[in-house]
C-alpha atoms as a PDB file:
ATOM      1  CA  UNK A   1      -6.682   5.190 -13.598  1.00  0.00           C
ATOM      2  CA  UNK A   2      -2.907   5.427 -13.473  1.00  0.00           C
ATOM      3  CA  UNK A   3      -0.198   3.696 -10.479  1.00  0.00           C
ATOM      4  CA  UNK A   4      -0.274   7.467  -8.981  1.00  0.00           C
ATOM      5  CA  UNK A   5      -3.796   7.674  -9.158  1.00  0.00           C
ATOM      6  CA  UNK A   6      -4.020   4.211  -7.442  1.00  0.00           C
ATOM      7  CA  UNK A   7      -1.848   4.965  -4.711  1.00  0.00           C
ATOM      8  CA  UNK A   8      -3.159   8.372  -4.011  1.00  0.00           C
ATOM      9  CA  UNK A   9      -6.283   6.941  -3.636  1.00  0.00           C
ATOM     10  CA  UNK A  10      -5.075   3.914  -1.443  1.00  0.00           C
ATOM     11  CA  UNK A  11      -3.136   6.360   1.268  1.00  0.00           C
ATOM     12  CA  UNK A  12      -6.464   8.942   0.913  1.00  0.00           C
ATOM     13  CA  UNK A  13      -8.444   5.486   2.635  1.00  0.00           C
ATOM     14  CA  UNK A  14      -5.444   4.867   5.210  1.00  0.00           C
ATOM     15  CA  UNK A  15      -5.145   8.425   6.007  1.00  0.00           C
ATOM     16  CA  UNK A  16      -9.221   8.048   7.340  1.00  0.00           C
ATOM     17  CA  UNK A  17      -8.294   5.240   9.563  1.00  0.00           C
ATOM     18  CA  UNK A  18      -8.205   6.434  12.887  1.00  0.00           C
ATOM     19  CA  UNK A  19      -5.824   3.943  13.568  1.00  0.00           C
ATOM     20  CA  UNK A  20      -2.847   5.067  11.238  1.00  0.00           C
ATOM     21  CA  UNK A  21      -0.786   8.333  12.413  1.00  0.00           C
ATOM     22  CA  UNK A  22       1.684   7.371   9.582  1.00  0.00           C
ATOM     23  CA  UNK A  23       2.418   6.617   5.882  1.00  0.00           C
ATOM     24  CA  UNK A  24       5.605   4.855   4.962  1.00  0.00           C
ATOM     25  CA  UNK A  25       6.288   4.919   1.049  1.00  0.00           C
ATOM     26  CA  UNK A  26       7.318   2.129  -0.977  1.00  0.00           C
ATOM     27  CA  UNK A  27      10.053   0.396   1.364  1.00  0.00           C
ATOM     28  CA  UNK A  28       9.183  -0.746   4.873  1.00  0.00           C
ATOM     29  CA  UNK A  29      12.300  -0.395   6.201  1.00  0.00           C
ATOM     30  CA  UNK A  30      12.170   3.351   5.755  1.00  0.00           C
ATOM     31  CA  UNK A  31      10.394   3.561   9.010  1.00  0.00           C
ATOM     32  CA  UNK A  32      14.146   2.419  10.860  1.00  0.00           C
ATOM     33  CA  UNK A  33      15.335   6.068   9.324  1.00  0.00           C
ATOM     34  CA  UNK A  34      12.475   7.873  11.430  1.00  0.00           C
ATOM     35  CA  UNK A  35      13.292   8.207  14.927  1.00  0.00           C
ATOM     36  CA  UNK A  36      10.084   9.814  15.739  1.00  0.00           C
ATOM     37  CA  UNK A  37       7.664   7.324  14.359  1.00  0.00           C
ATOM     38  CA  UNK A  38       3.523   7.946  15.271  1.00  0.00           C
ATOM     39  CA  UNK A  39       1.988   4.346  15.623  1.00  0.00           C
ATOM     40  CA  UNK A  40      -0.024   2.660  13.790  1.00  0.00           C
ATOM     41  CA  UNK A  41       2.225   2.819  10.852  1.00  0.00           C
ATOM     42  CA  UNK A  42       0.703   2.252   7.415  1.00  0.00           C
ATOM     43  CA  UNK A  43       3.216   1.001   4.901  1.00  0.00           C
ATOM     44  CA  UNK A  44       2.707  -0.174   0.954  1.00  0.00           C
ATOM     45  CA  UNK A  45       5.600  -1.599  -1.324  1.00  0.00           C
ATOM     46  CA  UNK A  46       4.742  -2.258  -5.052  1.00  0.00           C
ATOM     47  CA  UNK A  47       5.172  -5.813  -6.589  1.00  0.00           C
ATOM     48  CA  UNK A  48       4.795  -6.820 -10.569  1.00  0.00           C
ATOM     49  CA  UNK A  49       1.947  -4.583 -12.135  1.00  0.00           C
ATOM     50  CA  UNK A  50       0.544  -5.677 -15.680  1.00  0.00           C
ATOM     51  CA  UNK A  51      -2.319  -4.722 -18.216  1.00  0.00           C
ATOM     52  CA  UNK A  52      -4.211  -6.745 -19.986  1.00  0.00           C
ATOM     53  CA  UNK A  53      -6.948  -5.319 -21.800  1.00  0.00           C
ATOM     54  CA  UNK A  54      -8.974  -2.410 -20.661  1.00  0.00           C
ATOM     55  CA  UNK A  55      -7.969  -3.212 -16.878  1.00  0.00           C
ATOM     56  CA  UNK A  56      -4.613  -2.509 -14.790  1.00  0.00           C
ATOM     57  CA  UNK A  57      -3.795  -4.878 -12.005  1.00  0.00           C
ATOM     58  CA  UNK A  58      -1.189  -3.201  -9.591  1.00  0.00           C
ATOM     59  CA  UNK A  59      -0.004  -5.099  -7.097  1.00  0.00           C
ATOM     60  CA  UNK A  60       1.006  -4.080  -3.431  1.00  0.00           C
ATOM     61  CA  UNK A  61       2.394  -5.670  -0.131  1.00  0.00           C
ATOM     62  CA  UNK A  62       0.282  -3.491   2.458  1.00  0.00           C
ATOM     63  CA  UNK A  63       1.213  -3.143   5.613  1.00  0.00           C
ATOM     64  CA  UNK A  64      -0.206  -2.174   9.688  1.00  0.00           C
ATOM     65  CA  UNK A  65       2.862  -1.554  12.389  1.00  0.00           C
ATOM     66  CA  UNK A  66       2.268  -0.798  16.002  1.00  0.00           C
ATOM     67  CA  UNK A  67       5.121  -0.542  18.887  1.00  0.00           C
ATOM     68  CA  UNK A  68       4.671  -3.204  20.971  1.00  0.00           C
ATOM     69  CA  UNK A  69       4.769  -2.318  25.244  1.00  0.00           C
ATOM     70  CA  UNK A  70       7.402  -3.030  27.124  1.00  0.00           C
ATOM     71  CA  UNK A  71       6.006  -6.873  27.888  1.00  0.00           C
ATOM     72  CA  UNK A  72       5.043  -7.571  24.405  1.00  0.00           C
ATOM     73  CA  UNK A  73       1.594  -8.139  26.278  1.00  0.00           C
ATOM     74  CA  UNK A  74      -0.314  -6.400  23.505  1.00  0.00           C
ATOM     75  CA  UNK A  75       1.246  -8.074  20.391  1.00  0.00           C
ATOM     76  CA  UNK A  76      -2.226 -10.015  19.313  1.00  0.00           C
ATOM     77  CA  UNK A  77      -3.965  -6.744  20.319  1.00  0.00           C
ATOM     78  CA  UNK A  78      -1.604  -4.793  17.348  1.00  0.00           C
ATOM     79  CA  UNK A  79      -2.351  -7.818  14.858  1.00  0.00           C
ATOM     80  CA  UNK A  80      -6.126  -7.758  14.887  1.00  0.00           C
ATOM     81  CA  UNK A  81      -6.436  -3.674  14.891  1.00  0.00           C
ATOM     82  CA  UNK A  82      -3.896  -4.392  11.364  1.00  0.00           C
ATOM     83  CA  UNK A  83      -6.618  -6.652  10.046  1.00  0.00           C
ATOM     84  CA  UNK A  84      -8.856  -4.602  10.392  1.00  0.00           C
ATOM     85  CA  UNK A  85      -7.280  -1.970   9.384  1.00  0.00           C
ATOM     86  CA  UNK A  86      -6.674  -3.193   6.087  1.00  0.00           C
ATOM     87  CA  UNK A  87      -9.388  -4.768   5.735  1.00  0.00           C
ATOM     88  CA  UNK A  88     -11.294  -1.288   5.529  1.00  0.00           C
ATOM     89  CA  UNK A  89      -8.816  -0.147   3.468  1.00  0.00           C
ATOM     90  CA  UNK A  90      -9.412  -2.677   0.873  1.00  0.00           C
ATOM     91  CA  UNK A  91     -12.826  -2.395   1.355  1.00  0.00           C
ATOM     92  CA  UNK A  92     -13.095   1.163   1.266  1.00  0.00           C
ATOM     93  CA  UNK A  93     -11.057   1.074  -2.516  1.00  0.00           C
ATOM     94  CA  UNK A  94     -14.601  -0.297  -3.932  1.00  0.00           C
ATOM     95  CA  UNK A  95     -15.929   3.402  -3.805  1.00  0.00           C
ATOM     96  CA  UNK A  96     -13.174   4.645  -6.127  1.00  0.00           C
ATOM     97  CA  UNK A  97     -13.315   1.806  -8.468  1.00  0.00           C
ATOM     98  CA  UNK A  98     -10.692   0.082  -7.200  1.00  0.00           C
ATOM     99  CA  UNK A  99     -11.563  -3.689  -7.378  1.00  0.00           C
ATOM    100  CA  UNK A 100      -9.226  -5.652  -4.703  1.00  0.00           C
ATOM    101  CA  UNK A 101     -10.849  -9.373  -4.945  1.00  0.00           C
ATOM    102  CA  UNK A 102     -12.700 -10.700  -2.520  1.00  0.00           C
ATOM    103  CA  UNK A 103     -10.162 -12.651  -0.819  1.00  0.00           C
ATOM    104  CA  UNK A 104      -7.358 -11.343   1.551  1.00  0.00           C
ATOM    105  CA  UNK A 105      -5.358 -13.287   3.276  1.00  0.00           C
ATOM    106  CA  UNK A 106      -2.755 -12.079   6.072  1.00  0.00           C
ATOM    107  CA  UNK A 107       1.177 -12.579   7.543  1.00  0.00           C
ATOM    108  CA  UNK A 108       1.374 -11.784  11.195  1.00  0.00           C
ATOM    109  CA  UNK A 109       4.726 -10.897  12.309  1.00  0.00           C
ATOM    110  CA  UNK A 110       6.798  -9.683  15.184  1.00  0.00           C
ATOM    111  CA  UNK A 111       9.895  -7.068  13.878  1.00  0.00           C
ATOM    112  CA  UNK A 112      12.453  -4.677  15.407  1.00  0.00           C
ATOM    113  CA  UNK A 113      12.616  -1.532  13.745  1.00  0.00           C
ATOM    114  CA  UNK A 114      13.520   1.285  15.804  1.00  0.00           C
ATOM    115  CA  UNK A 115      11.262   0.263  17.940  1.00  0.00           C
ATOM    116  CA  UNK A 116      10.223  -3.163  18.875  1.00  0.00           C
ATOM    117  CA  UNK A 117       6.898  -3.896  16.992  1.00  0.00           C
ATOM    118  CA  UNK A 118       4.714  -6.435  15.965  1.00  0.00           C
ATOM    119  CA  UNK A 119       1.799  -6.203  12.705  1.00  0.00           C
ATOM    120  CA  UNK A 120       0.604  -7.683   9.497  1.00  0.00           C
ATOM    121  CA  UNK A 121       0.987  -7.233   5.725  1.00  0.00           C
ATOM    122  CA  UNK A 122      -1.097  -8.680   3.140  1.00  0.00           C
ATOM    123  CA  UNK A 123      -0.492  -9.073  -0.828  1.00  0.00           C
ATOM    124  CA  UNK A 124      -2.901  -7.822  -2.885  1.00  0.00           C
ATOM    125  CA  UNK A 125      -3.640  -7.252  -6.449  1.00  0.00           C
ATOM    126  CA  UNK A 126      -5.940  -4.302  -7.350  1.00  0.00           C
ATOM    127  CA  UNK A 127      -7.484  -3.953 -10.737  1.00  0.00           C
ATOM    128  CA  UNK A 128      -8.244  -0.788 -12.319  1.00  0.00           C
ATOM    129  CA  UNK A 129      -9.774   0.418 -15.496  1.00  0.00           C
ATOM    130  CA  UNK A 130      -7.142   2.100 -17.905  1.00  0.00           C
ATOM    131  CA  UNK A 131      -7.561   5.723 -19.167  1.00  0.00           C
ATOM    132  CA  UNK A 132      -7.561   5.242 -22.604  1.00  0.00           C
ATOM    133  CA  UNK A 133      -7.271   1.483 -24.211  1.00  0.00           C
ATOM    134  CA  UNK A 134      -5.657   3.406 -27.251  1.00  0.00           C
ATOM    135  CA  UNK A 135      -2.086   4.183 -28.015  1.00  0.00           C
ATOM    136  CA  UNK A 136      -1.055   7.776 -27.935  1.00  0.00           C
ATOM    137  CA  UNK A 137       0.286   9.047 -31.577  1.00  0.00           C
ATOM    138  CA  UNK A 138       3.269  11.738 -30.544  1.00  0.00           C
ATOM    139  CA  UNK A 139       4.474  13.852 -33.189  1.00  0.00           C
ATOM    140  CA  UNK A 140       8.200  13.379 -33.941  1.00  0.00           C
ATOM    141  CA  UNK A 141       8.825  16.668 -32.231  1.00  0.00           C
ATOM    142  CA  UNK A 142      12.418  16.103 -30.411  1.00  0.00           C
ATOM    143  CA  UNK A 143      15.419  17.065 -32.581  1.00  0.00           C
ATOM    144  CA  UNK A 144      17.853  16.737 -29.944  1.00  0.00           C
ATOM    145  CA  UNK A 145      17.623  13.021 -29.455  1.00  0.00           C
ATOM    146  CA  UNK A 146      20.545  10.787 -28.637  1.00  0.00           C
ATOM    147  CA  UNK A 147      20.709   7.129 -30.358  1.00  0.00           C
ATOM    148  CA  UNK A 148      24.010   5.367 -29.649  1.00  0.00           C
END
């Protein structure tokens, strides 16, 4: 299984949460470019992947955003609908062969974007099996190549 493969799968799972109305790629902050965000927000950035062996282990900050109300009076509400949330997520990556340990642990946090919000991320580390354990033998096939 590849990173896009991975990922794919891992916004397939959020997209079924009938919490999350929206996916926010790879930077967080993206969501203070979207003036018309739908809460919950799912959001993933990528941290150091590696190989070793026959498994990949990619590793991801995840991500659950909600607009807070005008009192803030719902902030704990937001936080434990985000752990939740990504806890069935994780859990849900098990069906696809996604191993994601059997640990996660989670960062509440309050945070102005566009909108005042509170949520929670997690770090995790999912391992994967590789497609193919062998290198791939390409024939010498470009004779436009540039070496400075």
């Amino acid at each position: 299984m590849t990173l896009r493969d991975t990922i794919a799968v891992l916004e397939r799972m959020a997209r079924l949460q009938p919490s999350v109305r929206m996916i926010v790629r790879n930077d967080v902050y993206r969501l203070n470019t979207y003036p018309d965000a739908r809460y919950g927000v799912f959001a993933w950035t990528q941290q150091q992947h590696r190989v070793a062996g026959d498994l990949a282990y990619f590793s991801f900050a995840l991500f659950y955003i909600d607009r807070l109300t005008e009192d803030g009076s719902n902030e704990v509400e937001v936080q434990s609908t985000g752990i939740a949330t990504l806890t069935n997520i994780l859990r849900r990556l098990e069906d696809y062969g996604i191993e994601p340990g059997a640990e996660f642990t989670f960062q509440t946090f309050n945070q102005r974007f566009l909108d005042e919000c509170a949520g929670v991320w997690c770090t995790v580390t999912l391992s994967v099996p590789v497609d193919d354990t062998c290198a791939e033998a390409w024939p010498d096939f470009n004779d436009d190549f540039l070496i400075i």
